[in-house]
PDB file of N, CA and C in Angstrom:
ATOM      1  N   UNK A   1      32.089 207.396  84.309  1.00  0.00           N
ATOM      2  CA  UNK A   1      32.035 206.859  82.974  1.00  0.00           C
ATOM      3  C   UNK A   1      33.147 207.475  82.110  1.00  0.00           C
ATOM      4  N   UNK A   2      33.773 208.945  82.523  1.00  0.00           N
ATOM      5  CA  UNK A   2      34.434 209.700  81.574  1.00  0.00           C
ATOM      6  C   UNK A   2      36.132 208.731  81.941  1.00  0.00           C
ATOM      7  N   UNK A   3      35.707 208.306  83.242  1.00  0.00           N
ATOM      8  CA  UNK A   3      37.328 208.033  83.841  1.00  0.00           C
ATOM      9  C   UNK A   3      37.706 206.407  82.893  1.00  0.00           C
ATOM     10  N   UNK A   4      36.276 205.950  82.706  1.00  0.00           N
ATOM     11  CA  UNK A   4      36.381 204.791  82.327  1.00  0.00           C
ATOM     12  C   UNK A   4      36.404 204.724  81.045  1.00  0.00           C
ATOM     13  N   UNK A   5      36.646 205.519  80.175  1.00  0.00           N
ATOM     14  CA  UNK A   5      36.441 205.927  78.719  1.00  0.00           C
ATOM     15  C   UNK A   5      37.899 206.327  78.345  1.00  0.00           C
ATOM     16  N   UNK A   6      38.772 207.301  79.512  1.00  0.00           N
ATOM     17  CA  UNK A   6      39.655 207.709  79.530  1.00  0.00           C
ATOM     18  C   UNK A   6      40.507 206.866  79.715  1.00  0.00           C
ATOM     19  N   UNK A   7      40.382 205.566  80.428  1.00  0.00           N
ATOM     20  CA  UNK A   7      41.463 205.047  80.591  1.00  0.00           C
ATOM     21  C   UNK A   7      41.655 203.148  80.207  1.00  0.00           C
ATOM     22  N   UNK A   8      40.642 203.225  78.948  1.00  0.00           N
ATOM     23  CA  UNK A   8      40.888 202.184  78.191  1.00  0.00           C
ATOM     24  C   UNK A   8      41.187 202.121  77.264  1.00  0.00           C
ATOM     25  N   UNK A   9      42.117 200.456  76.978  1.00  0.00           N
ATOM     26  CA  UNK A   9      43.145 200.393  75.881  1.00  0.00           C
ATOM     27  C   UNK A   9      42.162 200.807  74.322  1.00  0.00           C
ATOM     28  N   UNK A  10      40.821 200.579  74.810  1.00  0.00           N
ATOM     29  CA  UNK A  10      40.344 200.566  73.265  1.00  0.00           C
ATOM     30  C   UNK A  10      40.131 201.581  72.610  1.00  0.00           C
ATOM     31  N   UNK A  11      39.751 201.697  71.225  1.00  0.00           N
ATOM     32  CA  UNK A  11      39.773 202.830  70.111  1.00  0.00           C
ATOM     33  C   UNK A  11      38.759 203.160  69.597  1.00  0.00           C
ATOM     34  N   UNK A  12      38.166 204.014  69.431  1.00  0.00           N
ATOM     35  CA  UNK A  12      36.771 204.990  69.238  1.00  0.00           C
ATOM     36  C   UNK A  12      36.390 205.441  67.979  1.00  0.00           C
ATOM     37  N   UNK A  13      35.872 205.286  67.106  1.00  0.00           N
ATOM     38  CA  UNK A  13      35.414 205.398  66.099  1.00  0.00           C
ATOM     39  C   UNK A  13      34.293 206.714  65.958  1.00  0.00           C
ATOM     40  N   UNK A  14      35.017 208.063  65.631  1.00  0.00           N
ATOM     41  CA  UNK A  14      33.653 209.620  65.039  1.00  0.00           C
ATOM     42  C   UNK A  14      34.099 209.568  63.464  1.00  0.00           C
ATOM     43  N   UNK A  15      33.006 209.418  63.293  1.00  0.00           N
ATOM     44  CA  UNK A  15      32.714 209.666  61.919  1.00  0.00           C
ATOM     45  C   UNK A  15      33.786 209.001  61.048  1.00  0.00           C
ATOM     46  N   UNK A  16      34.070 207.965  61.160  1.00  0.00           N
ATOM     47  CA  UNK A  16      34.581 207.476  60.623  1.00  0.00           C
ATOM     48  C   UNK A  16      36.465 207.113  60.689  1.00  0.00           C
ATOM     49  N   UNK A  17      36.830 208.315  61.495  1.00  0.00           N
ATOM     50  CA  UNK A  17      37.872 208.181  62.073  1.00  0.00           C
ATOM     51  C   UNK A  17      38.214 207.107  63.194  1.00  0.00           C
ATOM     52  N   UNK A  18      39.174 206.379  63.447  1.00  0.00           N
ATOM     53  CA  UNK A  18      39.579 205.867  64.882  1.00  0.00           C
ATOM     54  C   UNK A  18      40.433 206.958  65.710  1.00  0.00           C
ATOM     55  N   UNK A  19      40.153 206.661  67.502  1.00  0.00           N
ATOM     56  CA  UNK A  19      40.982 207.536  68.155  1.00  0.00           C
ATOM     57  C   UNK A  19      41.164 206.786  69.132  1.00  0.00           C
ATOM     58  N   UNK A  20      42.511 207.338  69.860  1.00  0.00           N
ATOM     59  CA  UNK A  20      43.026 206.799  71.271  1.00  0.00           C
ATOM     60  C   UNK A  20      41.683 207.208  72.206  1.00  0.00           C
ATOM     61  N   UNK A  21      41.648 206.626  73.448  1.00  0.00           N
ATOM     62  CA  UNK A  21      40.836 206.389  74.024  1.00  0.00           C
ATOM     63  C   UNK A  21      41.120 208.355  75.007  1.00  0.00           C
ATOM     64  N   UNK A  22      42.064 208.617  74.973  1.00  0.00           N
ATOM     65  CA  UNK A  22      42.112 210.118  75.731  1.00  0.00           C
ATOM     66  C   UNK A  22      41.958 210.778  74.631  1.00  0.00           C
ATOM     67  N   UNK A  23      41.910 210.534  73.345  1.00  0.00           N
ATOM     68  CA  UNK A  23      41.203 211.581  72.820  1.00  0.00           C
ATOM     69  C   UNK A  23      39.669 211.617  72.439  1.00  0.00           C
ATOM     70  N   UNK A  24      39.274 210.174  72.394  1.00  0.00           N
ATOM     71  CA  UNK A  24      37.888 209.943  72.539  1.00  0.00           C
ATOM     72  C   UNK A  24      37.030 210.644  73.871  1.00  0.00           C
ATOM     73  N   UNK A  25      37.921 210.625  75.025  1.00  0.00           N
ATOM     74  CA  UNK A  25      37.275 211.125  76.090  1.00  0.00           C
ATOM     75  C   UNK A  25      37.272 212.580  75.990  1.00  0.00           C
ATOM     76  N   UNK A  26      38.703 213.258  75.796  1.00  0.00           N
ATOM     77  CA  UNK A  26      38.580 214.737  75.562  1.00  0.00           C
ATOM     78  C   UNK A  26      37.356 214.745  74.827  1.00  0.00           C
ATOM     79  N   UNK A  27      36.746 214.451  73.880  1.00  0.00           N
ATOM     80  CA  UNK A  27      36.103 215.076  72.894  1.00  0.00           C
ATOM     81  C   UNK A  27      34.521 214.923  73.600  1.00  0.00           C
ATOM     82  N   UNK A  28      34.376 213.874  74.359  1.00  0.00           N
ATOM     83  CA  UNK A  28      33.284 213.528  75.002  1.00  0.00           C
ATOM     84  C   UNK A  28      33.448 213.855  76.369  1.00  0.00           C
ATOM     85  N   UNK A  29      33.898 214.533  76.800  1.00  0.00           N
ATOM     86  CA  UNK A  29      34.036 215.317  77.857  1.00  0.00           C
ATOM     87  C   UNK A  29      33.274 216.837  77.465  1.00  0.00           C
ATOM     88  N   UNK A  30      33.875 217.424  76.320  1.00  0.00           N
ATOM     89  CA  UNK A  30      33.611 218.544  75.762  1.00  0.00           C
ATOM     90  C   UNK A  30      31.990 218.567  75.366  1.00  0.00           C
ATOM     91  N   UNK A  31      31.415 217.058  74.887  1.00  0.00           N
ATOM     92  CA  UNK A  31      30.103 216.949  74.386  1.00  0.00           C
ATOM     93  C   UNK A  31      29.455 217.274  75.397  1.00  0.00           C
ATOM     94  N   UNK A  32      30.020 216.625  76.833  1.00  0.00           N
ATOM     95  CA  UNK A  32      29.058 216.498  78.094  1.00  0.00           C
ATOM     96  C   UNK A  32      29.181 217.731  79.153  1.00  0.00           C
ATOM     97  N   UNK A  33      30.035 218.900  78.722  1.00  0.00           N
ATOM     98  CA  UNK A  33      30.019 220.046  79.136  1.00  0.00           C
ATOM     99  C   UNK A  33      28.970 221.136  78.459  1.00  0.00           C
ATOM    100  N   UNK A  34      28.795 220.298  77.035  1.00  0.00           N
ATOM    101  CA  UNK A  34      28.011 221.556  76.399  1.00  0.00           C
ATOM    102  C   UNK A  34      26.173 220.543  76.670  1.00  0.00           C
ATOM    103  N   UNK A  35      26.064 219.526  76.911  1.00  0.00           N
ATOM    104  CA  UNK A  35      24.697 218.843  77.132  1.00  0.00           C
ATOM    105  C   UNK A  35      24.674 219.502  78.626  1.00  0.00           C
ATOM    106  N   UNK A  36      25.463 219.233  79.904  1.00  0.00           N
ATOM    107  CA  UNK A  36      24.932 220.127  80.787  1.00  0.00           C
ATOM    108  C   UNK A  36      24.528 221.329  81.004  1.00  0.00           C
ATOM    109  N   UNK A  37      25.355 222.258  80.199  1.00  0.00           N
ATOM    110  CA  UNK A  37      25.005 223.596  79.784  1.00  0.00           C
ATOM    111  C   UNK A  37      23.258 224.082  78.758  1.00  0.00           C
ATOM    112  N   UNK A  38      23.217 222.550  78.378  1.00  0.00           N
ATOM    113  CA  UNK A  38      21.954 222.396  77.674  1.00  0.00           C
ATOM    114  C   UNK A  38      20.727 222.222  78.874  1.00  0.00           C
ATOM    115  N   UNK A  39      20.750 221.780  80.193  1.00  0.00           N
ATOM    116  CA  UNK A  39      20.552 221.122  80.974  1.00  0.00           C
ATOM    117  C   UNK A  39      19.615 219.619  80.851  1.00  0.00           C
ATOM    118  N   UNK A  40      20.151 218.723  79.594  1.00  0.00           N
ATOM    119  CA  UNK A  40      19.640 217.910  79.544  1.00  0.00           C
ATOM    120  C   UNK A  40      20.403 216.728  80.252  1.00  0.00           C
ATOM    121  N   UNK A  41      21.411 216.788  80.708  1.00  0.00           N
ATOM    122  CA  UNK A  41      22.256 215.450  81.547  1.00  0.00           C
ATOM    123  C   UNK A  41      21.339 215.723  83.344  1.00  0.00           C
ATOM    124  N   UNK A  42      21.265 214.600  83.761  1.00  0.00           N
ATOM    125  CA  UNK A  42      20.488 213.634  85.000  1.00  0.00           C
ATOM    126  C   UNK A  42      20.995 212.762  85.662  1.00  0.00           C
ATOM    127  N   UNK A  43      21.521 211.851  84.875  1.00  0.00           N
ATOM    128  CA  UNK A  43      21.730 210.502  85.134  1.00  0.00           C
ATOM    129  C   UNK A  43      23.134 210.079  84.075  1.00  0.00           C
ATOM    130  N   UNK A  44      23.511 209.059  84.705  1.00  0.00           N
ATOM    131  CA  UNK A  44      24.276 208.583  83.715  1.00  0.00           C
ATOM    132  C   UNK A  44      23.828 207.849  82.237  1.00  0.00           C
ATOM    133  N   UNK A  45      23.166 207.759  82.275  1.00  0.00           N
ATOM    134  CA  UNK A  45      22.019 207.225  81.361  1.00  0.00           C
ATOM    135  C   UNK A  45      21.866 208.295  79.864  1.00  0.00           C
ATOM    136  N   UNK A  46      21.712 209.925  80.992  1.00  0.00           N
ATOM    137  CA  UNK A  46      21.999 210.710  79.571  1.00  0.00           C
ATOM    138  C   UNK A  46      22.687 210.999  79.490  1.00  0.00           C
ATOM    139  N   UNK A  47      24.158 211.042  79.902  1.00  0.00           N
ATOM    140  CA  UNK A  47      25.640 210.905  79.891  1.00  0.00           C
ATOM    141  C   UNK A  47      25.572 210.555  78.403  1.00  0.00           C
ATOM    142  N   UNK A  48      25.093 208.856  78.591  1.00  0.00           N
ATOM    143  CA  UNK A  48      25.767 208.183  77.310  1.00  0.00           C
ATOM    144  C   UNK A  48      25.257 208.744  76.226  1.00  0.00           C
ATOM    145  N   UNK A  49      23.751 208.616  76.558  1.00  0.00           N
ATOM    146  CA  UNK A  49      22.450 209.485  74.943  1.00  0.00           C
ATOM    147  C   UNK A  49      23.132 210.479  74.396  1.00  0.00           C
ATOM    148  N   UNK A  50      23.234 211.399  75.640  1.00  0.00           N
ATOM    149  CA  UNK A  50      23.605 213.064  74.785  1.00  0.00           C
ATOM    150  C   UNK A  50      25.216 213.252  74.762  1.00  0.00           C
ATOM    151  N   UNK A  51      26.003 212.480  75.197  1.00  0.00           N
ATOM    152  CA  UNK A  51      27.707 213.418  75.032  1.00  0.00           C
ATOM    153  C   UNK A  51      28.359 211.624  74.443  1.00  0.00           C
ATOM    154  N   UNK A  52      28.177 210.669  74.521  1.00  0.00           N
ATOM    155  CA  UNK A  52      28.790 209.541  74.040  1.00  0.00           C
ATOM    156  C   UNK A  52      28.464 208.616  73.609  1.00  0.00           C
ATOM    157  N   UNK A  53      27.467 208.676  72.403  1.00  0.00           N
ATOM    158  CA  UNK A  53      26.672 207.994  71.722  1.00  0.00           C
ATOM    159  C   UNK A  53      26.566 208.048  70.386  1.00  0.00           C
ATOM    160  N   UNK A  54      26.632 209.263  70.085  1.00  0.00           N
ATOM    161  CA  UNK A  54      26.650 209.413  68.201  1.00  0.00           C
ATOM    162  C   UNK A  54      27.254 211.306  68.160  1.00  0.00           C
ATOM    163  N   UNK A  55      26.914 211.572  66.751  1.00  0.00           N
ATOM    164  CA  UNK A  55      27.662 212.297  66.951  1.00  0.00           C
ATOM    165  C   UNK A  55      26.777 213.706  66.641  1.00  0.00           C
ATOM    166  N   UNK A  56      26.901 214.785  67.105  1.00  0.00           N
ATOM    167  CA  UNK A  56      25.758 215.789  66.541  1.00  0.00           C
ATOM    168  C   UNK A  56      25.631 215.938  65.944  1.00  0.00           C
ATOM    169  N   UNK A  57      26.443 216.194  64.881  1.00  0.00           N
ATOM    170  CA  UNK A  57      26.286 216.378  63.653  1.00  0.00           C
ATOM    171  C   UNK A  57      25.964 215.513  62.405  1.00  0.00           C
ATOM    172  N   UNK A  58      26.406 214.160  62.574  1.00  0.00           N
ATOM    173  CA  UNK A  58      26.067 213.681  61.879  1.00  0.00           C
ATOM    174  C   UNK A  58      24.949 212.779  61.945  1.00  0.00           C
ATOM    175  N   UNK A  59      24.988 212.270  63.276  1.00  0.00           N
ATOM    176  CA  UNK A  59      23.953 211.573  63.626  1.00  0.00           C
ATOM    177  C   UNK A  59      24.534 210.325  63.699  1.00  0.00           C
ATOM    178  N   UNK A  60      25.749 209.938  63.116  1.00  0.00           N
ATOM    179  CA  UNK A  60      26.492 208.450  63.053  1.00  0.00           C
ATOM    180  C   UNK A  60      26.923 208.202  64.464  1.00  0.00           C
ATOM    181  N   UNK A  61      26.794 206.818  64.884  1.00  0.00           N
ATOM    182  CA  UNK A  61      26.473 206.131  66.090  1.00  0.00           C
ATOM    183  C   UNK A  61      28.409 206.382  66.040  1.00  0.00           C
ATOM    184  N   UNK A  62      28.560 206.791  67.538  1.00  0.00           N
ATOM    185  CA  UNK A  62      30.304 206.213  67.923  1.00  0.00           C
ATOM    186  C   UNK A  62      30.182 204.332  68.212  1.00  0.00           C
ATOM    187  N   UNK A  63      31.566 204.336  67.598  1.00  0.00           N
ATOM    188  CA  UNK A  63      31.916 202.830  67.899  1.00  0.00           C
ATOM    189  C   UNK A  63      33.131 202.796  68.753  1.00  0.00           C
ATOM    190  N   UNK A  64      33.493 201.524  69.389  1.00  0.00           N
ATOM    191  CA  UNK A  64      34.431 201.405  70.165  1.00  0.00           C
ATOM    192  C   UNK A  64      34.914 199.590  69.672  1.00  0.00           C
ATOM    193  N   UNK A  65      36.401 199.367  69.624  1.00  0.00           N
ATOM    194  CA  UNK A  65      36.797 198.122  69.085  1.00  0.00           C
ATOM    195  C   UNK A  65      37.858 198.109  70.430  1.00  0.00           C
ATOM    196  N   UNK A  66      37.683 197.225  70.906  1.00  0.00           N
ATOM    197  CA  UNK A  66      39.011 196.404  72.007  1.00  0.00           C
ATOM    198  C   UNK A  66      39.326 195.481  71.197  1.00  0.00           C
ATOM    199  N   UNK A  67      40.527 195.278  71.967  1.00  0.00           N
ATOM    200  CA  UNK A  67      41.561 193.995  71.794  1.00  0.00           C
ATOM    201  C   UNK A  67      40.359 192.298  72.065  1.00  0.00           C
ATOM    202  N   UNK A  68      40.147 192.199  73.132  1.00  0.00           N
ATOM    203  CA  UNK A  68      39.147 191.499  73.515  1.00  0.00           C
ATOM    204  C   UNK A  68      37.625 191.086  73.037  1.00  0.00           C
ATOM    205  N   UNK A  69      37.473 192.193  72.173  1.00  0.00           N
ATOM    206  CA  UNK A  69      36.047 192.342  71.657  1.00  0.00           C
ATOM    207  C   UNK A  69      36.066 192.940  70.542  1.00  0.00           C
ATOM    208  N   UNK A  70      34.368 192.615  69.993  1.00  0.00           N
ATOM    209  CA  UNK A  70      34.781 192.717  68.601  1.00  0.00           C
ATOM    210  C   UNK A  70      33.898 194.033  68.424  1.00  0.00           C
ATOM    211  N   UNK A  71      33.803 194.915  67.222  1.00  0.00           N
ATOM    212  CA  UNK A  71      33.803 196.486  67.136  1.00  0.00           C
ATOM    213  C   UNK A  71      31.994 196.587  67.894  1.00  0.00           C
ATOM    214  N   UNK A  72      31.608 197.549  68.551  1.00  0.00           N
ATOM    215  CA  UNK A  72      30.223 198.147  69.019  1.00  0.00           C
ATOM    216  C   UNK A  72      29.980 198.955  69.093  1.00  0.00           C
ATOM    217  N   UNK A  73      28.592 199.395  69.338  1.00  0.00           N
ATOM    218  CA  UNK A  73      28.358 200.675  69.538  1.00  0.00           C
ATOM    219  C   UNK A  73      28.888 201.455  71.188  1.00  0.00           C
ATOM    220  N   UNK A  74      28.838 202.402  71.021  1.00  0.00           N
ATOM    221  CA  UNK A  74      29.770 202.966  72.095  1.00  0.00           C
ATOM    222  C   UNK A  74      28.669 202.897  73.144  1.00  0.00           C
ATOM    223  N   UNK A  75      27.613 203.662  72.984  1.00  0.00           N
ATOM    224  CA  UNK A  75      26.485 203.538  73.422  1.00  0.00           C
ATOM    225  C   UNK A  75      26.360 201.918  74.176  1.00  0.00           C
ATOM    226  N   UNK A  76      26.253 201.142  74.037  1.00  0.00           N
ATOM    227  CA  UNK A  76      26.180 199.743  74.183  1.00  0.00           C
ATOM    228  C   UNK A  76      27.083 199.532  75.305  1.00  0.00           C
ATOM    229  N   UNK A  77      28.309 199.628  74.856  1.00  0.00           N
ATOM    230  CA  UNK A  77      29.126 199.121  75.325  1.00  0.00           C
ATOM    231  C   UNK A  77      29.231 200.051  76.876  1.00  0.00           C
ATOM    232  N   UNK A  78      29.093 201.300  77.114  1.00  0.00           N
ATOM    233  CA  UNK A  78      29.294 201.648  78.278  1.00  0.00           C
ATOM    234  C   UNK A  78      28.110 201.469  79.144  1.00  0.00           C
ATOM    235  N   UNK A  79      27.221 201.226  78.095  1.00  0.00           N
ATOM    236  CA  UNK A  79      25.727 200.943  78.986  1.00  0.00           C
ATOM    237  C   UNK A  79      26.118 199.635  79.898  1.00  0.00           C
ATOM    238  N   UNK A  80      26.627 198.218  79.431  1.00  0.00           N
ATOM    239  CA  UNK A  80      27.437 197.382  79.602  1.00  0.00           C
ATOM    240  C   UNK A  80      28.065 197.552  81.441  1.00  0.00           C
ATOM    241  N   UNK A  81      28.859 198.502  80.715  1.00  0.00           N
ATOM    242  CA  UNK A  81      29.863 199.195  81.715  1.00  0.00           C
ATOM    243  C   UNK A  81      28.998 199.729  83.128  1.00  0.00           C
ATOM    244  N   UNK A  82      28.236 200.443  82.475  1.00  0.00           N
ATOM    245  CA  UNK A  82      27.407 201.031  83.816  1.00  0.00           C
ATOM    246  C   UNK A  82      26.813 199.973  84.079  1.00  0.00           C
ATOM    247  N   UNK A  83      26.181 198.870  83.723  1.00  0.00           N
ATOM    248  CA  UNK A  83      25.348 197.904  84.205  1.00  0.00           C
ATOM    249  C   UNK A  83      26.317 197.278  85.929  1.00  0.00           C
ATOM    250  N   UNK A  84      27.709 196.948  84.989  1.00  0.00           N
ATOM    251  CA  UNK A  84      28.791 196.186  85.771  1.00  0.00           C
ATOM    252  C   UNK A  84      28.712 196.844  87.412  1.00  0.00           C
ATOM    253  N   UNK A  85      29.245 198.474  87.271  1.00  0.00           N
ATOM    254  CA  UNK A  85      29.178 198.818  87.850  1.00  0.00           C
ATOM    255  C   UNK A  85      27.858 198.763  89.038  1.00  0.00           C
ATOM    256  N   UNK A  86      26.861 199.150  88.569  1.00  0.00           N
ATOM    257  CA  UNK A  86      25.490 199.534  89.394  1.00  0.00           C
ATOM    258  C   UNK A  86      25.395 197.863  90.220  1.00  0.00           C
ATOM    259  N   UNK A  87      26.099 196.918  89.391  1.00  0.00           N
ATOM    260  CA  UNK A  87      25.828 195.639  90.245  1.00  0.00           C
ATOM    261  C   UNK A  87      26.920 195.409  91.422  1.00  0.00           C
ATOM    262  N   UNK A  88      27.802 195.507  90.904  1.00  0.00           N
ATOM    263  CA  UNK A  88      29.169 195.636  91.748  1.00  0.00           C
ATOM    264  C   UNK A  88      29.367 196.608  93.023  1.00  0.00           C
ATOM    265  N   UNK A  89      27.674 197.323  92.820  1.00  0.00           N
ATOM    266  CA  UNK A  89      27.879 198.753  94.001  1.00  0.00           C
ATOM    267  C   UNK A  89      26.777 197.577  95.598  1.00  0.00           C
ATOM    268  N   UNK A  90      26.119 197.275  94.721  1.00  0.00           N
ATOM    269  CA  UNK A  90      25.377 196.422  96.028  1.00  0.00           C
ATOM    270  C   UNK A  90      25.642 195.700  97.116  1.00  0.00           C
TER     271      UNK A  90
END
């Protein structure tokens, strides 16, 4: 999920800021080092909940806007993503 975060054209929305998609991942990379250290990551599932979903501090949901699509929740959208995947594995 981090590779797939890392290496799309689209732009990420914390707190109100937009970011390139490698710095969206750095930063959610960093979330999902300190949630394992929490030992609440399992699944990819709490991937998204706890390190790429909103933000700790504020509680404001991340968004993500592509070229292709119109602005969402980040949350959403990789859930999306993992769906694609988990079907595409069968």
């Amino acid at each position: 999920m981090l590779a797939f975060v890392k290496k799309s054209p689209c732009q990420f929305n914390r707190n109100g800021s937009w970011y390139a998609a490698r710095d969206a991942a750095d930063h959610i990379e960093t979330k999902y080092h300190a949630a394992v250290d929490k030992g609440v990551i399992h699944s990819a599932e709490d991937f998204i909940q706890y390190a790429a979903s909103k933000s700790s501090l504020t509680g404001t949901s991340y968004k993500v806007r592509c070229e292709e699509t119109k602005e969402t929740a980040c949350a959403d959208w990789l859930a999306a993503e993992l769906k694609r995947l988990r079907e595409n594995s069968k």
